[in-house]
Protein backbone atom coordinates (compact mmCIF):
# COMPACT_ATOMS: atom_id res chain seq x y z
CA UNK A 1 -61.13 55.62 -7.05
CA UNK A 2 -58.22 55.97 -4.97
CA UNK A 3 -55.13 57.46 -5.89
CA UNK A 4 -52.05 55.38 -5.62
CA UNK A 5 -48.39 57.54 -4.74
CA UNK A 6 -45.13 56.03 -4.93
CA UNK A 7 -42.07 57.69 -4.40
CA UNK A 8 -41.52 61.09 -2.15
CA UNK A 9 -44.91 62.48 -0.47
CA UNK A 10 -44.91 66.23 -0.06
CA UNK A 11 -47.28 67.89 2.56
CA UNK A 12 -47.77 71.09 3.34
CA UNK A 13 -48.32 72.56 6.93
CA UNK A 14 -49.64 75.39 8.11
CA UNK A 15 -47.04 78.09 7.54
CA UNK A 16 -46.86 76.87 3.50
CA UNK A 17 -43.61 75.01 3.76
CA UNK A 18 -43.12 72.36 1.67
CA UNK A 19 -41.40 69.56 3.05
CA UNK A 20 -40.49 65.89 1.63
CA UNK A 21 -41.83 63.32 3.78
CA UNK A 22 -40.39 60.46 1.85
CA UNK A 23 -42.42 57.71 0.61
CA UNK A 24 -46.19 56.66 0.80
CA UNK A 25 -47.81 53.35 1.06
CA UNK A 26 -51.18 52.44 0.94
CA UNK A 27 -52.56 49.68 3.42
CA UNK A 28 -56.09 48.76 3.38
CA UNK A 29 -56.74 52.02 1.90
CA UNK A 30 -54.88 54.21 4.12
CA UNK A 31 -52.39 56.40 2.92
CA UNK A 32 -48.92 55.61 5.43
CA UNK A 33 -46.11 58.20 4.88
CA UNK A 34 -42.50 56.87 5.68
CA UNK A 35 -40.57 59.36 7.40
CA UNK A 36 -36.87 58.63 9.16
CA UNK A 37 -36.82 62.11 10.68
CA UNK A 38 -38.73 62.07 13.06
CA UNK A 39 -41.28 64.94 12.06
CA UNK A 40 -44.84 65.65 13.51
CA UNK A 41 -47.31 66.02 10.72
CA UNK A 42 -50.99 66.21 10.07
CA UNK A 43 -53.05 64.51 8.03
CA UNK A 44 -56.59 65.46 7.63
CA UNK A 45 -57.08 67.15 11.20
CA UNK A 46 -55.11 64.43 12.73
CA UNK A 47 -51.79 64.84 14.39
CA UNK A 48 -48.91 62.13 13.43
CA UNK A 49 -45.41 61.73 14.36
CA UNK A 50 -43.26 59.83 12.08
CA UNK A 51 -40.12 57.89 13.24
CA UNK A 52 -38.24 55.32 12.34
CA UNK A 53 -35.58 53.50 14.36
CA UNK A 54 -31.82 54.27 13.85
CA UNK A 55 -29.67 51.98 12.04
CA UNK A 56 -31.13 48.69 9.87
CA UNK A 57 -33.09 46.42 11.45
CA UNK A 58 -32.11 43.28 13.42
CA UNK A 59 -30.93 40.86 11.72
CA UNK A 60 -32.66 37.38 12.01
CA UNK A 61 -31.11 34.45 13.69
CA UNK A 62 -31.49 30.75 13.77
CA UNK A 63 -29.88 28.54 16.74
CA UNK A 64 -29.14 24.94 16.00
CA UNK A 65 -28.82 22.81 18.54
CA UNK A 66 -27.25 19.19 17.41
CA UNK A 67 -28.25 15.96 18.99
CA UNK A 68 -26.11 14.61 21.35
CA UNK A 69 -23.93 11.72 20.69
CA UNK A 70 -23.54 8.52 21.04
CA UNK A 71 -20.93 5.71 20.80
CA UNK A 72 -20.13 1.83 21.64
CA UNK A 73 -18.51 1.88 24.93
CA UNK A 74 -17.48 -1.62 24.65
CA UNK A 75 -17.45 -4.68 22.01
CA UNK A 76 -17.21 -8.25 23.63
CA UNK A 77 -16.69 -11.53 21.61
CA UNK A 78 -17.77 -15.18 22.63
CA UNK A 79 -18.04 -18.79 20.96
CA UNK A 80 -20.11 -21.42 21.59
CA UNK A 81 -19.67 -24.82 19.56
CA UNK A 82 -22.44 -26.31 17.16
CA UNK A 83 -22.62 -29.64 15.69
CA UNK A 84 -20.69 -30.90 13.18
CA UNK A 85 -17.44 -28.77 14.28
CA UNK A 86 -19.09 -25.68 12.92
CA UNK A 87 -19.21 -22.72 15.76
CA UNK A 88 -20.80 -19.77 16.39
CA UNK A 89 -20.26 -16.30 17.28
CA UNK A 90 -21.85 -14.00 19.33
CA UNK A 91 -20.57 -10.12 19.67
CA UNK A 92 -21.95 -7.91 22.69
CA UNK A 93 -22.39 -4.50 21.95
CA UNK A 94 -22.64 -1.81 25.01
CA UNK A 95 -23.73 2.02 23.74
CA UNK A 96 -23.23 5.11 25.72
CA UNK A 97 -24.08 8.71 25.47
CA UNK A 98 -21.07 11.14 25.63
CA UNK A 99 -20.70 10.80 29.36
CA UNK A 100 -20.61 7.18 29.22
CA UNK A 101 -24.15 6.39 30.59
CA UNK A 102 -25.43 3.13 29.03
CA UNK A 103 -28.16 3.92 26.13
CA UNK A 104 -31.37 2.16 25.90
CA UNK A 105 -32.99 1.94 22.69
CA UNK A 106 -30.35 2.35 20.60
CA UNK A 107 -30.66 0.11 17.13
CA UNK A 108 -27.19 -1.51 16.39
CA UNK A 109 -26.17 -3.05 12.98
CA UNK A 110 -22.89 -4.46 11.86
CA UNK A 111 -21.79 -6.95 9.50
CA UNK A 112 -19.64 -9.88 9.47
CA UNK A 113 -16.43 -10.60 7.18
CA UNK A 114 -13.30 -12.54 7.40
CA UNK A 115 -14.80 -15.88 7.31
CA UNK A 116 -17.95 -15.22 7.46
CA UNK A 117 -20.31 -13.12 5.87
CA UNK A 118 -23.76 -11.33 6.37
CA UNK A 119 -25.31 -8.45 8.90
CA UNK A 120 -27.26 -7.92 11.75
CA UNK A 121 -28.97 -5.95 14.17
CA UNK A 122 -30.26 -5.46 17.91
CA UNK A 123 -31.50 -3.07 20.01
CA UNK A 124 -29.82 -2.12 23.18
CA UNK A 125 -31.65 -2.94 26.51
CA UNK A 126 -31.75 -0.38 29.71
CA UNK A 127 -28.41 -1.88 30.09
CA UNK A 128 -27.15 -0.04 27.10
CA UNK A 129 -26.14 -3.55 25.49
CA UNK A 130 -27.39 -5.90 22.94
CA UNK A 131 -26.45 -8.95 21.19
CA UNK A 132 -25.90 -10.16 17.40
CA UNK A 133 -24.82 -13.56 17.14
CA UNK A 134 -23.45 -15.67 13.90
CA UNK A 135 -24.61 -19.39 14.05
CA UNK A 136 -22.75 -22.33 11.92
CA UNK A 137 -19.74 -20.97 11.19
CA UNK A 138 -17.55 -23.31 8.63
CA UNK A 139 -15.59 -25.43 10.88
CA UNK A 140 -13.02 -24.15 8.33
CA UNK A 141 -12.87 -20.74 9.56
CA UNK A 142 -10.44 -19.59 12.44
CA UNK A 143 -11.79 -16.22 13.04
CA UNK A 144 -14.17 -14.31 11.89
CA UNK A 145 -14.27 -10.05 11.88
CA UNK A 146 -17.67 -8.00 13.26
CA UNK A 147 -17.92 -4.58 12.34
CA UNK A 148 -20.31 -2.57 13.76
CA UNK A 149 -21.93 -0.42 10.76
CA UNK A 150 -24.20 1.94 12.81
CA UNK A 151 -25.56 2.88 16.22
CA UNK A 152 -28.87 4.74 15.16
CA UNK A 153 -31.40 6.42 18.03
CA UNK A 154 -34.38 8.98 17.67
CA UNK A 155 -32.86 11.60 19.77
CA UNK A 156 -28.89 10.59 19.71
CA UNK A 157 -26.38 11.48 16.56
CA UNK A 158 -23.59 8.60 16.17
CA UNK A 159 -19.74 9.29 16.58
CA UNK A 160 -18.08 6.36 15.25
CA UNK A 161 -14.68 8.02 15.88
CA UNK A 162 -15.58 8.07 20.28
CA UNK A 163 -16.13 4.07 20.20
CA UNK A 164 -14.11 2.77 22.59
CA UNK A 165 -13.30 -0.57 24.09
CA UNK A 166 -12.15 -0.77 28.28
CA UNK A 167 -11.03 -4.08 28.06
CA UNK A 168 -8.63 -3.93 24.78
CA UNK A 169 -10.06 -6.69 22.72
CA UNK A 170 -11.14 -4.56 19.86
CA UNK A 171 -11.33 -0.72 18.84
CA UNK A 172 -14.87 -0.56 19.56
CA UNK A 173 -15.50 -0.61 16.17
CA UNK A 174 -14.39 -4.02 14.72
CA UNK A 175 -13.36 -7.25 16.66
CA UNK A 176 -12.17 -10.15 15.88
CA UNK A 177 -13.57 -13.47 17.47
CA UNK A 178 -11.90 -16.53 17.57
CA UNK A 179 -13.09 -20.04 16.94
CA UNK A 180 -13.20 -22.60 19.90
């Protein structure tokens, strides 16, 4: 059997003063005695000095680091004709990182509205640039609107609000293309 103390340990030492060594814990059967004072004691022949370090301990920390962004540098539209008077439309998309590097591998989505309708996708060549293109557009329509939706990459975040356009035909964001 093994007994079990909690609380304040007092010891003994040699000149039969008591003193309160503060708490005892028992690890694989060993009786540990928790002093923040910094006293020498002895324990069954053997000579211990108990200290603890001043002030709490340190407190834990967690760094975050966020992946960098990304952006479309530039949104180009162009029309081809297609039989029947219908048209179609085909959007350009350049991505960059943050210091305006082109971005391979980056999946692009957007959608189409304003006379036409539907999504689509690409992925941006070492170029930084891709294409999604709208095919048989009503002959009806005079325009139609692209929006691109996303720019998604393994190691890149999207910033919508950095998409840019050098040229001035469009925000970056949405552009309008007109029909031949």
């Amino acid at each position: 059997d093994r007994l079990l103390a909690t609380g304040d340990v007092y010891l003994t030492n040699m000149c039969d003063t008591t003193r309160n060594y503060g708490a005892a814990v028992i690890v694989n059967g060993d009786i540990l005695i928790q002093s923040s004072d910094g006293v020498n004691y002895t324990v069954d022949g053997t000579a211990y000095v108990a200290s603890d370090p001043s002030g709490p301990p340190p407190t834990p920390s967690t760094t975050v680091t966020p992946n960098p962004i990304d952006h479309v540098g530039d949104l180009d539209g162009s029309t081809t004709t297609a039989s029947g008077g219908k048209w179609n439309a085909t959007i350009t998309i350049t991505v960059e990182d943050a210091s305006h590097n082109p971005l391979v591998n980056a999946t692009v989505s957007g959608s189409w509205s304003a006379g036409a309708s539907g999504s689509g996708s690409c992925v941006t060549n070492g170029s930084g640039q891709c294409t999604i293109t709208k095919n048989n557009i009503s002959k009806n329509s005079s325009s139609v609107l692209f929006t691109v939706t996303d720019v998604a990459h393994a190691m890149y975040a999207y910033a919508s609000a950095d998409n840019h356009d050098p040229d001035g035909d469009s925000n970056g964001t949405l552009i309008t293309v007109n029909k031949p």
